[in-house]
N, C-alpha and C. Protein backbone atom coordinates (compact mmCIF):
# COMPACT_ATOMS: atom_id res chain seq x y z
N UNK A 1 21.49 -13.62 -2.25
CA UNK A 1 20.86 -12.34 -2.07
C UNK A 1 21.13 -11.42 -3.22
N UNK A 2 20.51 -10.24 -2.95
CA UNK A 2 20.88 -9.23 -4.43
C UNK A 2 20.02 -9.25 -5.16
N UNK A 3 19.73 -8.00 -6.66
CA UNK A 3 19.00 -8.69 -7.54
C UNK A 3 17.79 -7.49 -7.25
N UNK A 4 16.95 -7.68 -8.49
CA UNK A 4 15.60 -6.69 -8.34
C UNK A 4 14.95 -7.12 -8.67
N UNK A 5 13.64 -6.89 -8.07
CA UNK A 5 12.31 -7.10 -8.59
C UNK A 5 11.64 -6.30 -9.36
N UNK A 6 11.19 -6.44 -10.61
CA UNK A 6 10.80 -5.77 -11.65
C UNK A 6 9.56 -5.89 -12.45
N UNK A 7 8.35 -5.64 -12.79
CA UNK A 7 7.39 -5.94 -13.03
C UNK A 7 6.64 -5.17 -14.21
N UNK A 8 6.12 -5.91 -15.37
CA UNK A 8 6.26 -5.16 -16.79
C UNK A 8 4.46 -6.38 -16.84
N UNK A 9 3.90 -5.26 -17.93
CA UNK A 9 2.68 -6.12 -18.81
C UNK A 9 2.75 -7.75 -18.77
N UNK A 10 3.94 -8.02 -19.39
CA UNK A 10 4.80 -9.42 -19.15
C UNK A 10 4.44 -10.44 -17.84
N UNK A 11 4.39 -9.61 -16.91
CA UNK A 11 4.82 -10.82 -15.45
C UNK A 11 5.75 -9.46 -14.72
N UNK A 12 5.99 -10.69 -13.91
CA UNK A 12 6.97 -10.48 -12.65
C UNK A 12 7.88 -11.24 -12.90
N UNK A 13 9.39 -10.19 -13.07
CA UNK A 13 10.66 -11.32 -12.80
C UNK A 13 11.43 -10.47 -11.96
N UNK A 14 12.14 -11.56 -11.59
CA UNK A 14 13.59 -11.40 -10.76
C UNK A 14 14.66 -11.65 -11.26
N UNK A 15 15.45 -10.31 -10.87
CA UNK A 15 16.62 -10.23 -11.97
C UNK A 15 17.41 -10.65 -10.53
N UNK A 16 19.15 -11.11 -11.02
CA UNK A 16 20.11 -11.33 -10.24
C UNK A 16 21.35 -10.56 -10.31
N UNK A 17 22.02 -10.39 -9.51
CA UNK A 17 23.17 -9.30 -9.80
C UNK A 17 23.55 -9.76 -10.85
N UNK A 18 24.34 -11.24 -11.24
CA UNK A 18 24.69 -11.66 -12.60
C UNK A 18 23.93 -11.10 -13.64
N UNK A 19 22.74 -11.15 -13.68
CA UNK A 19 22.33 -10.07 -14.93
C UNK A 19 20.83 -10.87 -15.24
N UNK A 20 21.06 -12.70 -14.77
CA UNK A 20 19.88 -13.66 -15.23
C UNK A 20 18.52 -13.38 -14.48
N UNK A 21 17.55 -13.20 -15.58
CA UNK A 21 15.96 -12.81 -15.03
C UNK A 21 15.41 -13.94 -14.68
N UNK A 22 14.53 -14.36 -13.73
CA UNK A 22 13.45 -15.56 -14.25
C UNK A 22 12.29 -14.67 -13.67
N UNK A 23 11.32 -15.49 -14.51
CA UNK A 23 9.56 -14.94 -14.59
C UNK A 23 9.14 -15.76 -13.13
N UNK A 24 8.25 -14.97 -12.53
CA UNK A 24 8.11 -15.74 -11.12
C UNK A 24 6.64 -16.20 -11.89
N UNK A 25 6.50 -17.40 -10.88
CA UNK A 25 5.06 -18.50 -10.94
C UNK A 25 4.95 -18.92 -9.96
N UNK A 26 3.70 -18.62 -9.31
CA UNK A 26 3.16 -19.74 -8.43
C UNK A 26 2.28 -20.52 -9.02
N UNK A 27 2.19 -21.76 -7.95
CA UNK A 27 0.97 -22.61 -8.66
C UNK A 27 1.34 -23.11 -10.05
N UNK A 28 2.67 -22.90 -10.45
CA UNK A 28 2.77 -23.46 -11.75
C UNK A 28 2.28 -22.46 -13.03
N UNK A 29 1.42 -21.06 -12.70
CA UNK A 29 1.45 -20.22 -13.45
C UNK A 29 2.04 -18.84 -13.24
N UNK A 30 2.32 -18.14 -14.43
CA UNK A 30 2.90 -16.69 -14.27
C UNK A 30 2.40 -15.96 -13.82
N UNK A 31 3.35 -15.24 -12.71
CA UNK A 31 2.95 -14.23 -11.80
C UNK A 31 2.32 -12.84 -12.63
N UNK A 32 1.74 -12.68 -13.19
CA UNK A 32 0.74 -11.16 -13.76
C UNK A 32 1.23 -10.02 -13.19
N UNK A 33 1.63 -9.17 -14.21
CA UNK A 33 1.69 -8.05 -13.79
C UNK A 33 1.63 -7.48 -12.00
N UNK A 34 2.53 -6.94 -11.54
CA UNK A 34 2.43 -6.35 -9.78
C UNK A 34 1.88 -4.77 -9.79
N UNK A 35 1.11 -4.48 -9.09
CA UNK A 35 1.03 -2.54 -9.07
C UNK A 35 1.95 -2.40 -7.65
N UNK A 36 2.04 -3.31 -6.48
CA UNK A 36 3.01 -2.88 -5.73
C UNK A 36 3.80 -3.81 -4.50
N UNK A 37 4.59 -3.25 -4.28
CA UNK A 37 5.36 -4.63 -3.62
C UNK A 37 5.95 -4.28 -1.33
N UNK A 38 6.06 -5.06 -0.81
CA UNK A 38 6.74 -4.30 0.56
C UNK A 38 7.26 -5.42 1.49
N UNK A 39 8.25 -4.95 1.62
CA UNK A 39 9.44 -6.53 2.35
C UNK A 39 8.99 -6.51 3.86
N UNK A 40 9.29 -7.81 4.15
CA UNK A 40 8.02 -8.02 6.22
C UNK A 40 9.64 -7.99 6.43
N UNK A 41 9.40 -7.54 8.08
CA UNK A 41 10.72 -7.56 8.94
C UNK A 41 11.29 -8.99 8.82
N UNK A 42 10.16 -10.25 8.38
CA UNK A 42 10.95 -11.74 8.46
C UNK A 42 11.15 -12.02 7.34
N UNK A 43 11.09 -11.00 6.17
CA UNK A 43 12.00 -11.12 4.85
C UNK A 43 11.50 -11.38 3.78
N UNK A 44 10.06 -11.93 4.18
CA UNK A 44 9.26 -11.91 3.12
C UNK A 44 8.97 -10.45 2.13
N UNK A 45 8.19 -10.98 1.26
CA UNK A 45 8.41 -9.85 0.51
C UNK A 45 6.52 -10.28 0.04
N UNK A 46 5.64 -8.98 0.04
CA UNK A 46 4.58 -9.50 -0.58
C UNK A 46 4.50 -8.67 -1.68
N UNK A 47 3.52 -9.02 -2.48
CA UNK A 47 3.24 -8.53 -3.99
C UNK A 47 1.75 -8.11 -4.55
N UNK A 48 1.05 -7.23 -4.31
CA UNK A 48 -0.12 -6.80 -5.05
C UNK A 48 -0.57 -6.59 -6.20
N UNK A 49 -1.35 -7.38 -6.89
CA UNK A 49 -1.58 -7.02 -8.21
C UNK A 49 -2.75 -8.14 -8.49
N UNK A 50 -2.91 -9.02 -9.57
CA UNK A 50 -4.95 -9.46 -9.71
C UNK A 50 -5.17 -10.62 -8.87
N UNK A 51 -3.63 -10.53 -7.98
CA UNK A 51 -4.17 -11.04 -6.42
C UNK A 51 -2.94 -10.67 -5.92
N UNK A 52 -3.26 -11.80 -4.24
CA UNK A 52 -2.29 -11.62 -3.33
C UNK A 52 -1.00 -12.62 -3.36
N UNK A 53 0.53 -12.31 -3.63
CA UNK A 53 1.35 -12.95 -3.82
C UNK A 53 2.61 -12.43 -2.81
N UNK A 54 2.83 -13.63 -1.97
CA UNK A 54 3.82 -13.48 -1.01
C UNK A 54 5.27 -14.74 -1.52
N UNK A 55 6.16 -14.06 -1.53
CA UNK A 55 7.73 -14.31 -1.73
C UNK A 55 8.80 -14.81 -0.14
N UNK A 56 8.36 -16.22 -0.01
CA UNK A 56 9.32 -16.78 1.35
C UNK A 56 9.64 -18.04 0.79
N UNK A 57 10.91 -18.15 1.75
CA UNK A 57 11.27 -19.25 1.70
C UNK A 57 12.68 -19.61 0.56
N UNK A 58 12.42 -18.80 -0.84
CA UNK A 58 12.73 -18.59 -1.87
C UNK A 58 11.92 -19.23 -2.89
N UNK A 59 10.14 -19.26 -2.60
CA UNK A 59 9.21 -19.54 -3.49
C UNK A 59 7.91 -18.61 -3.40
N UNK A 60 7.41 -18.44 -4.42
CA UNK A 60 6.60 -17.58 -4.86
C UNK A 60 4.73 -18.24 -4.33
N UNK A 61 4.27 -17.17 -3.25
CA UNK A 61 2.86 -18.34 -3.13
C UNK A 61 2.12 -17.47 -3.39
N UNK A 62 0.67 -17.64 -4.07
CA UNK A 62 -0.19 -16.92 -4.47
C UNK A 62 -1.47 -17.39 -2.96
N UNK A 63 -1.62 -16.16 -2.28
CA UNK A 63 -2.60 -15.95 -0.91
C UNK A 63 -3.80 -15.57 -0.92
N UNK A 64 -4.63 -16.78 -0.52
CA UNK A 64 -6.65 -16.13 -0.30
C UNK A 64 -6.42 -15.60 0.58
N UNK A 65 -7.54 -14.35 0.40
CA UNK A 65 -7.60 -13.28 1.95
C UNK A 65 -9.30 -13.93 2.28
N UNK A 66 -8.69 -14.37 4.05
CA UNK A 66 -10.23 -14.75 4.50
C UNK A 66 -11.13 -13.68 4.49
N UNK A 67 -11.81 -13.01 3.50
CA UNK A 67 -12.45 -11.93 3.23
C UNK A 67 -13.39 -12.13 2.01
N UNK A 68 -14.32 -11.30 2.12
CA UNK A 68 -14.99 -11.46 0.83
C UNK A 68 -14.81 -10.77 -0.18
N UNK A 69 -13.96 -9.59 -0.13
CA UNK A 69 -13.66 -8.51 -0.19
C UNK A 69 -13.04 -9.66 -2.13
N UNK A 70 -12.85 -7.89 -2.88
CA UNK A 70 -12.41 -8.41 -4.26
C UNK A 70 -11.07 -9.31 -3.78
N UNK A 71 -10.60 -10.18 -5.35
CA UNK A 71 -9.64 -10.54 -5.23
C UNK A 71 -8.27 -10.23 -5.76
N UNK A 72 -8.47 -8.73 -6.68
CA UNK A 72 -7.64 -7.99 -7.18
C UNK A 72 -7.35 -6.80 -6.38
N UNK A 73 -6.21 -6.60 -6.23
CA UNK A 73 -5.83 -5.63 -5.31
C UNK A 73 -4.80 -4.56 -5.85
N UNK A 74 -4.51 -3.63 -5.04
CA UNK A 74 -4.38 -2.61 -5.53
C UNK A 74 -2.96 -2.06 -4.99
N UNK A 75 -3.16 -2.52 -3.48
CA UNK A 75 -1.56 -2.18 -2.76
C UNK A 75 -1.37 -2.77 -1.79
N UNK A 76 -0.17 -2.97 -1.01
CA UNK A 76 0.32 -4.10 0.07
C UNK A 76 0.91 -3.18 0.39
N UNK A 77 1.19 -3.12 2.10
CA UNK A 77 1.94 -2.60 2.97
C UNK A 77 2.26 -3.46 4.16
N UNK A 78 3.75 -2.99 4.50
CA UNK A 78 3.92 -4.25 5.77
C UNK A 78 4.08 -2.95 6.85
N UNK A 79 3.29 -2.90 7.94
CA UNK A 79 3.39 -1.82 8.46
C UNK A 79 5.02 -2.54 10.01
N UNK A 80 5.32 -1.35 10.26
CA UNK A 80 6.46 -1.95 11.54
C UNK A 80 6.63 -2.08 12.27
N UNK A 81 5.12 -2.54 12.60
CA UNK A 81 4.72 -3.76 13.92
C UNK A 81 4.22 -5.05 12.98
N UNK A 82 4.30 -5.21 11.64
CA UNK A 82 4.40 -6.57 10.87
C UNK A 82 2.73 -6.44 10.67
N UNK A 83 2.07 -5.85 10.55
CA UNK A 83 1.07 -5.61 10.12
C UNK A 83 0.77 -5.96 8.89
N UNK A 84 0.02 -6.65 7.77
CA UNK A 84 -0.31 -6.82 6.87
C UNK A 84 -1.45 -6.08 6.04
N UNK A 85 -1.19 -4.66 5.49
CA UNK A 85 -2.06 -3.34 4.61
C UNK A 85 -2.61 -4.03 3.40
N UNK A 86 -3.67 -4.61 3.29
CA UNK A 86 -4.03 -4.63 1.65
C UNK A 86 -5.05 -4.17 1.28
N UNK A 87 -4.80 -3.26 0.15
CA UNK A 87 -5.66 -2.75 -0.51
C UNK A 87 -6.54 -3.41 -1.74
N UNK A 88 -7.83 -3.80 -1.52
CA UNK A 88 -8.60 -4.44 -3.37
C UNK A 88 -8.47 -3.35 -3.80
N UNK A 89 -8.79 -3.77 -4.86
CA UNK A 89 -8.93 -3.18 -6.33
C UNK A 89 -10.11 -2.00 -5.96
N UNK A 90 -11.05 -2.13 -5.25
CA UNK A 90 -12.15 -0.92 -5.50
C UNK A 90 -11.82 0.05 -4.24
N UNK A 91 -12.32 -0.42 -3.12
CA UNK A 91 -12.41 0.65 -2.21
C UNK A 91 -11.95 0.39 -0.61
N UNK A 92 -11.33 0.88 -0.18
CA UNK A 92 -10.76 0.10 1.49
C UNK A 92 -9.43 -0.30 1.89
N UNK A 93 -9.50 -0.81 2.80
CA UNK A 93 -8.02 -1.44 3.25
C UNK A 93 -8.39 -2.67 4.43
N UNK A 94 -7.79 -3.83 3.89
CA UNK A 94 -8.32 -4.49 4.98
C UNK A 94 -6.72 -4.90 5.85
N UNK A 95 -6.67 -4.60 7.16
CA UNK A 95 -6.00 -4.68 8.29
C UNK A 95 -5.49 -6.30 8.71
N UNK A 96 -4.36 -6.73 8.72
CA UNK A 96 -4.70 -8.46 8.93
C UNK A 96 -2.82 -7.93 10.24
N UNK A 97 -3.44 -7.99 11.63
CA UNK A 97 -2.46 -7.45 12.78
C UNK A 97 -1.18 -8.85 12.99
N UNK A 98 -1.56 -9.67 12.33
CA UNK A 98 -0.49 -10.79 12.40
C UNK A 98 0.81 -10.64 11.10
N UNK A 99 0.38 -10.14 10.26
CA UNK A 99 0.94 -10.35 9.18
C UNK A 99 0.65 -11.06 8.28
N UNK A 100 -0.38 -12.05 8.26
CA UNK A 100 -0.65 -13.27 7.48
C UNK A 100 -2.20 -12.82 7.00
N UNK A 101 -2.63 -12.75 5.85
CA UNK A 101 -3.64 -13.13 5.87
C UNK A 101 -4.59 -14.25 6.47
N UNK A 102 -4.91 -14.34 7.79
CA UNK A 102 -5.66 -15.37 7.84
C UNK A 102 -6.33 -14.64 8.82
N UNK A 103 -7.79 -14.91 9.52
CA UNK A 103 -8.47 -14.70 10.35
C UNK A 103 -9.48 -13.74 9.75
N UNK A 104 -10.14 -13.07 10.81
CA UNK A 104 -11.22 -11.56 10.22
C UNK A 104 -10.66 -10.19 10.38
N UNK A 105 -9.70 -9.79 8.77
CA UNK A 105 -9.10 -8.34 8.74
C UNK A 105 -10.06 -7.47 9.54
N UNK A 106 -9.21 -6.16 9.68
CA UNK A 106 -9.90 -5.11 10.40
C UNK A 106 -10.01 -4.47 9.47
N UNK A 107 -11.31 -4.16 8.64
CA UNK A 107 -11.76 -3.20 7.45
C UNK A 107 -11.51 -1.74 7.73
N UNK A 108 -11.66 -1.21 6.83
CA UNK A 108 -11.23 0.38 7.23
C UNK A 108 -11.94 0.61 5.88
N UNK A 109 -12.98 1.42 5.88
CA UNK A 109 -13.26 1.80 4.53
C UNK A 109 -13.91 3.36 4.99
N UNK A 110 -14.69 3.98 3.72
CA UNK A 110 -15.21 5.25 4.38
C UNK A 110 -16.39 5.43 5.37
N UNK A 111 -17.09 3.83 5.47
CA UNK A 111 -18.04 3.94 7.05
C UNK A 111 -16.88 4.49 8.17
N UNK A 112 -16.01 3.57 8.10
CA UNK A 112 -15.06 4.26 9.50
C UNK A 112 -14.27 5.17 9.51
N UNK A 113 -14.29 6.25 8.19
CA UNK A 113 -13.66 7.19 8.33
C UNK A 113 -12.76 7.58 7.03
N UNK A 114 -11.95 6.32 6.65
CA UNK A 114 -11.20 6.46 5.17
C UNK A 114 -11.87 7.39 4.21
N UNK A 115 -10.74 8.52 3.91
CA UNK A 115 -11.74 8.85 2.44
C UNK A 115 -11.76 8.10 1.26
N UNK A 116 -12.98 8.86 0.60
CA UNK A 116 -13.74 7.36 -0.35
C UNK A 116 -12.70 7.08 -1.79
N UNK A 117 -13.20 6.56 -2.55
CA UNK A 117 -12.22 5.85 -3.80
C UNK A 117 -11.10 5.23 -3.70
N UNK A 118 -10.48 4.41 -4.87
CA UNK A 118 -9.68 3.72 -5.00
C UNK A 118 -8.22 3.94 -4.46
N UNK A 119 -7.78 3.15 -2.87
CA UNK A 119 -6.68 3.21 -2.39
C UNK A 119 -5.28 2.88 -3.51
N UNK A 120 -4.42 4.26 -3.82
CA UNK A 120 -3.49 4.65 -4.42
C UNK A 120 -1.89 4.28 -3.77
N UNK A 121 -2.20 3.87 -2.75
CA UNK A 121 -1.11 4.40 -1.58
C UNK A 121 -1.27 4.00 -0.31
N UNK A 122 -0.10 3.28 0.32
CA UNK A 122 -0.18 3.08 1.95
C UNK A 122 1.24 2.96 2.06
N UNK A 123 1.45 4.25 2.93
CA UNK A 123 2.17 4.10 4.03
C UNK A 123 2.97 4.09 4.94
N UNK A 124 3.48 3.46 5.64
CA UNK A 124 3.63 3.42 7.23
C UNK A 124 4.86 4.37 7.84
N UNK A 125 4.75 4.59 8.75
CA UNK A 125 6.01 5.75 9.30
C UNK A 125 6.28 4.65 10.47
N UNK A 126 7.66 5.12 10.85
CA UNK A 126 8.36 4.16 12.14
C UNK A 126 7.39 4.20 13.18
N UNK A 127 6.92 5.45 13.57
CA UNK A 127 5.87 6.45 14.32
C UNK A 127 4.69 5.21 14.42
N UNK A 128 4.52 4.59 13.36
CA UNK A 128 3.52 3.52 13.56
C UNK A 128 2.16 4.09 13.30
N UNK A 129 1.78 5.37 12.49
CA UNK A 129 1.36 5.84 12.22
C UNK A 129 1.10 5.29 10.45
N UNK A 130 -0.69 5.03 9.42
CA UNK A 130 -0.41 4.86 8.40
C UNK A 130 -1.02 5.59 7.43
N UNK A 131 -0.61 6.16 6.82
CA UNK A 131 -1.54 7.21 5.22
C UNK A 131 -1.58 6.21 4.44
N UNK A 132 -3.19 6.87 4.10
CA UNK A 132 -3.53 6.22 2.96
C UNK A 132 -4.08 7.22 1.66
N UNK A 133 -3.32 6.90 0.77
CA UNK A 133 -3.87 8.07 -0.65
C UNK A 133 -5.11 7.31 -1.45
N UNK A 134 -5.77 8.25 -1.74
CA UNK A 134 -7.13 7.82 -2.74
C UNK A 134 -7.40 8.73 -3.36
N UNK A 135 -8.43 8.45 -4.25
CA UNK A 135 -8.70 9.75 -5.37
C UNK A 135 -10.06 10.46 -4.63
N UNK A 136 -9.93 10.10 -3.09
CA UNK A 136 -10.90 10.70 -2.27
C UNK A 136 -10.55 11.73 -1.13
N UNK A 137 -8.86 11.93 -1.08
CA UNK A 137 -8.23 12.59 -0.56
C UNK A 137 -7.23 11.46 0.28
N UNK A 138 -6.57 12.24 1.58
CA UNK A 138 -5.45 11.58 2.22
C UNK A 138 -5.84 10.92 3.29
N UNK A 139 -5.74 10.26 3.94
CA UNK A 139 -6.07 9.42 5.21
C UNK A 139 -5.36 8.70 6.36
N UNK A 140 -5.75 9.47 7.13
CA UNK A 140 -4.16 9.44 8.70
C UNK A 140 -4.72 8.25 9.63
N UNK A 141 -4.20 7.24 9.40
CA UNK A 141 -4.44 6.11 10.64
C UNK A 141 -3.62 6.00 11.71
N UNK A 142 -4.13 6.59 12.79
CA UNK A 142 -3.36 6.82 13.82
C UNK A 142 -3.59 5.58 15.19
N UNK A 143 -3.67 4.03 15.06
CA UNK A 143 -3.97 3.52 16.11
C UNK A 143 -5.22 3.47 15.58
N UNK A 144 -6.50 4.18 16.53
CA UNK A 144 -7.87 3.98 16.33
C UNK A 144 -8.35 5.30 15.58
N UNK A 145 -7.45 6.08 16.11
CA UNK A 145 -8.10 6.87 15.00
C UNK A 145 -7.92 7.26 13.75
N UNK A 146 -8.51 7.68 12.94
CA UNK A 146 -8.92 8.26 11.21
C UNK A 146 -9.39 9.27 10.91
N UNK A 147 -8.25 9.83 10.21
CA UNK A 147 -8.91 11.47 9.51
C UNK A 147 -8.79 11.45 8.48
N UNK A 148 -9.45 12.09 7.42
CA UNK A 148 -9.76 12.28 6.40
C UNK A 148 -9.42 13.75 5.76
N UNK A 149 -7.97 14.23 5.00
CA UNK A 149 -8.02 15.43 4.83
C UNK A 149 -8.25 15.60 3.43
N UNK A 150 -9.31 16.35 2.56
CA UNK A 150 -9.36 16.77 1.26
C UNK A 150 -9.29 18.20 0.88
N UNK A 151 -9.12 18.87 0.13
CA UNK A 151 -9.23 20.14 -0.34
C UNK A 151 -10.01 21.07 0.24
N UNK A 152 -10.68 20.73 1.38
CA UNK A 152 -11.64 21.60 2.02
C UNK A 152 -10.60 21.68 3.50
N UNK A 153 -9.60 21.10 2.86
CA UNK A 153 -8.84 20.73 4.64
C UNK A 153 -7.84 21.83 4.02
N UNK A 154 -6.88 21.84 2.43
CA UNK A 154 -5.93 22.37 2.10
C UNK A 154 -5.28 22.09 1.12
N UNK A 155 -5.55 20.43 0.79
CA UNK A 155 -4.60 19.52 0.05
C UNK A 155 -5.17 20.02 -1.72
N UNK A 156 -4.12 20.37 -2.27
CA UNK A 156 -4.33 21.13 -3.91
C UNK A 156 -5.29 19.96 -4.78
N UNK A 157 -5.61 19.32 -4.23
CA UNK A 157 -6.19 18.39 -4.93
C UNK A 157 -6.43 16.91 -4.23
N UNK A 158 -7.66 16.15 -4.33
CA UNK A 158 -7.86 15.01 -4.05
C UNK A 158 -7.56 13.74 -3.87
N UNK A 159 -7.50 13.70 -5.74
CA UNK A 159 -6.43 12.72 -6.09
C UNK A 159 -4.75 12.54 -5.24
N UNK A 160 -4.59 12.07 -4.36
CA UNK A 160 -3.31 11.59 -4.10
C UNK A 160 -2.65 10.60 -4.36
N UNK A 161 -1.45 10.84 -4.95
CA UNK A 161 -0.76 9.63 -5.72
C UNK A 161 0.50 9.16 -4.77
N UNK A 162 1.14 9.73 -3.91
CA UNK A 162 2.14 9.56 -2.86
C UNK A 162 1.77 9.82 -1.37
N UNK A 163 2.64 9.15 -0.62
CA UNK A 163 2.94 10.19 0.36
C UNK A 163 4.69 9.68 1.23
N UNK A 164 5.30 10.33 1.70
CA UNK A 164 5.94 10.55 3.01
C UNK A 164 6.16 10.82 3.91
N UNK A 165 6.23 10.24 5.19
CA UNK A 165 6.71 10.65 6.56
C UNK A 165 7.97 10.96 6.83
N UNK A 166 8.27 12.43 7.33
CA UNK A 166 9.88 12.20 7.60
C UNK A 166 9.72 12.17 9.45
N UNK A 167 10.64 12.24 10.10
CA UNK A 167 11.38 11.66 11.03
C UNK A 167 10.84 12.47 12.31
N UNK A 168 10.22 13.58 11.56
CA UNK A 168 9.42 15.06 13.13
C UNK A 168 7.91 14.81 12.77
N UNK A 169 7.43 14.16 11.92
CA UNK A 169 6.35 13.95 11.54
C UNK A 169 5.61 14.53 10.24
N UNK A 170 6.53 15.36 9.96
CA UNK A 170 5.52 15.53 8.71
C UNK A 170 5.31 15.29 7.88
N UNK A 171 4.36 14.97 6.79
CA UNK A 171 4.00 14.14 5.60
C UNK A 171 3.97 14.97 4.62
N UNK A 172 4.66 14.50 2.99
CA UNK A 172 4.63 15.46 2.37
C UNK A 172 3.36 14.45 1.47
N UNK A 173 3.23 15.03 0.50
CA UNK A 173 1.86 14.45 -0.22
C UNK A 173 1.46 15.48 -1.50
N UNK A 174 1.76 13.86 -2.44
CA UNK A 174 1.74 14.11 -4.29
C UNK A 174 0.25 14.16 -4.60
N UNK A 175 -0.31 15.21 -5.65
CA UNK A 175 -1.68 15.04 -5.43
C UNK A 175 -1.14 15.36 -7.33
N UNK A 176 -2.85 14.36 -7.83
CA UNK A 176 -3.13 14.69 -8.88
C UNK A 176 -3.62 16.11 -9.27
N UNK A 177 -3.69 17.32 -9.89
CA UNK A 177 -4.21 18.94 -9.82
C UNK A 177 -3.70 19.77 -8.74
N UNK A 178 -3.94 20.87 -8.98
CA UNK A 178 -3.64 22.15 -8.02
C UNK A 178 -2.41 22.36 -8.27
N UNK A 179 -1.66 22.56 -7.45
CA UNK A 179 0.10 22.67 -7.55
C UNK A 179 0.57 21.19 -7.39
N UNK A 180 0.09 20.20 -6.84
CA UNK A 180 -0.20 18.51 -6.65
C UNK A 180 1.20 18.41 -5.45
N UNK A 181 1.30 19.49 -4.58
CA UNK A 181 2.13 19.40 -3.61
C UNK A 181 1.52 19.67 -2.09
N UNK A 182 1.43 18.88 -0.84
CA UNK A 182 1.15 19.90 0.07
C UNK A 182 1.72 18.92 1.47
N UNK A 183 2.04 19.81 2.14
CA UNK A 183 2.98 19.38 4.16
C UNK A 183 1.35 19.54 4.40
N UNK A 184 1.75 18.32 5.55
CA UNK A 184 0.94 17.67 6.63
C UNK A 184 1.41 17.74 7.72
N UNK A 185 1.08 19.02 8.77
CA UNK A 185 2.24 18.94 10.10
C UNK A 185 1.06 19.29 11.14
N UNK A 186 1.18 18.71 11.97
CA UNK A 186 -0.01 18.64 13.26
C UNK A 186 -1.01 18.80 12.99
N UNK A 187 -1.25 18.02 12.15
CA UNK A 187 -2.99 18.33 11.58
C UNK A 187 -3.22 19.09 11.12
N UNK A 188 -2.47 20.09 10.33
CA UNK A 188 -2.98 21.14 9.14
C UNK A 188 -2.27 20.66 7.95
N UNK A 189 -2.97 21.27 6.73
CA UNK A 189 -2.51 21.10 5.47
C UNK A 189 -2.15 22.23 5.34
N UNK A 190 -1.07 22.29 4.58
CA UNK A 190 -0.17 23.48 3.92
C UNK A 190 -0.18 23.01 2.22
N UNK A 191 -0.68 23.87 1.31
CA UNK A 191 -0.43 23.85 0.16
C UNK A 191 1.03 24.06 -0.34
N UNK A 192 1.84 23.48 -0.80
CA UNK A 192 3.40 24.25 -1.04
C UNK A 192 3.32 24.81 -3.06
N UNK A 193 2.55 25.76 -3.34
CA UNK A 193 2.72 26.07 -4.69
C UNK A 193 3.56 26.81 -4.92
């Protein structure tokens, strides 16, 4: 155990407390560049970036999503009911309630509510509650439902590049422009400039 995961132009390696890196590969080739990474309650660890790459066992597997959806992605979330969050590369989030990619994800895009552009960000609070950031504003998945808050709601700006849940519920949230700060508490936006 121990050790970090680190991810450069280069690849993906894994460093060890001793200090030794190796370049991860599946399939016999180098793992490409990651944009983001999130450990499952059974220890896996998955990996987003010009695909889907999950870490068990102590081997590196590169994962088709039964989807048609792109095959470059953008972000992974393990939500904590083991939920499987992935974001492509363009627009959406597709939902996979087992953890595994396999079967027909539950899409979430802006027909059902998500605001629009490229998912930046997911996620999850203990609450079981999941945000999603886009350069289309913030997006509260609550169970079945979806809200959509943008600058007409409060938030200094669209672009969202973060977010957090703390522990009473409220979400703080990094935005590209404005003061690029604003609280999310019972459904209002608070600008904090």
């Amino acid at each position: 155990g121990g050790g970090a995961w680190v991810s450069s132009v280069a690849g993906l390696f894994r460093y060890q407390r001793s200090g030794d890196a190796t370049r991860m590969e599946a399939s016999g080739r180098p793992v490409p560049a990651i944009y983001s990474m999130s450990r499952a309650p059974d220890g896996a660890v998955w990996f987003a970036g010009h695909a889907l790459f999950e870490w068990r066992d102590g081997r590196m597997h590169e994962r088709s999503l039964s989807s048609t959806q792109s095959t470059r992605m953008r972000e992974v979330n393990v939500g904590p009911d083991g939920s499987l969050w992935v974001a492509p590369i363009d627009e959406g989030v597709l939902v996979f309630p087992t953890g595994r990619p396999v079967g027909a994800p539950r899409v979430l895009g802006p027909r059902q509510g998500v605001c629009p552009g490229r998912i930046a960000v997911i996620r999850s609070s203990r609450a079981g509650r999941t945000w999603l950031g886009s350069r289309g504003g913030l997006t509260l998945v609550d169970g079945e439902r979806i809200r959509c808050f943008t600058t007409a709601d409060g938030l200094p700006a669209d672009d969202v590049t973060d977010v957090l849940e703390t522990a009473d519920g409220t979400a703080y949230v990094t935005a590209i422009g404005g003061s690029g700060l604003a609280r999310v508490r019972n459904g209002r936006v608070e600008d904090l400039e």
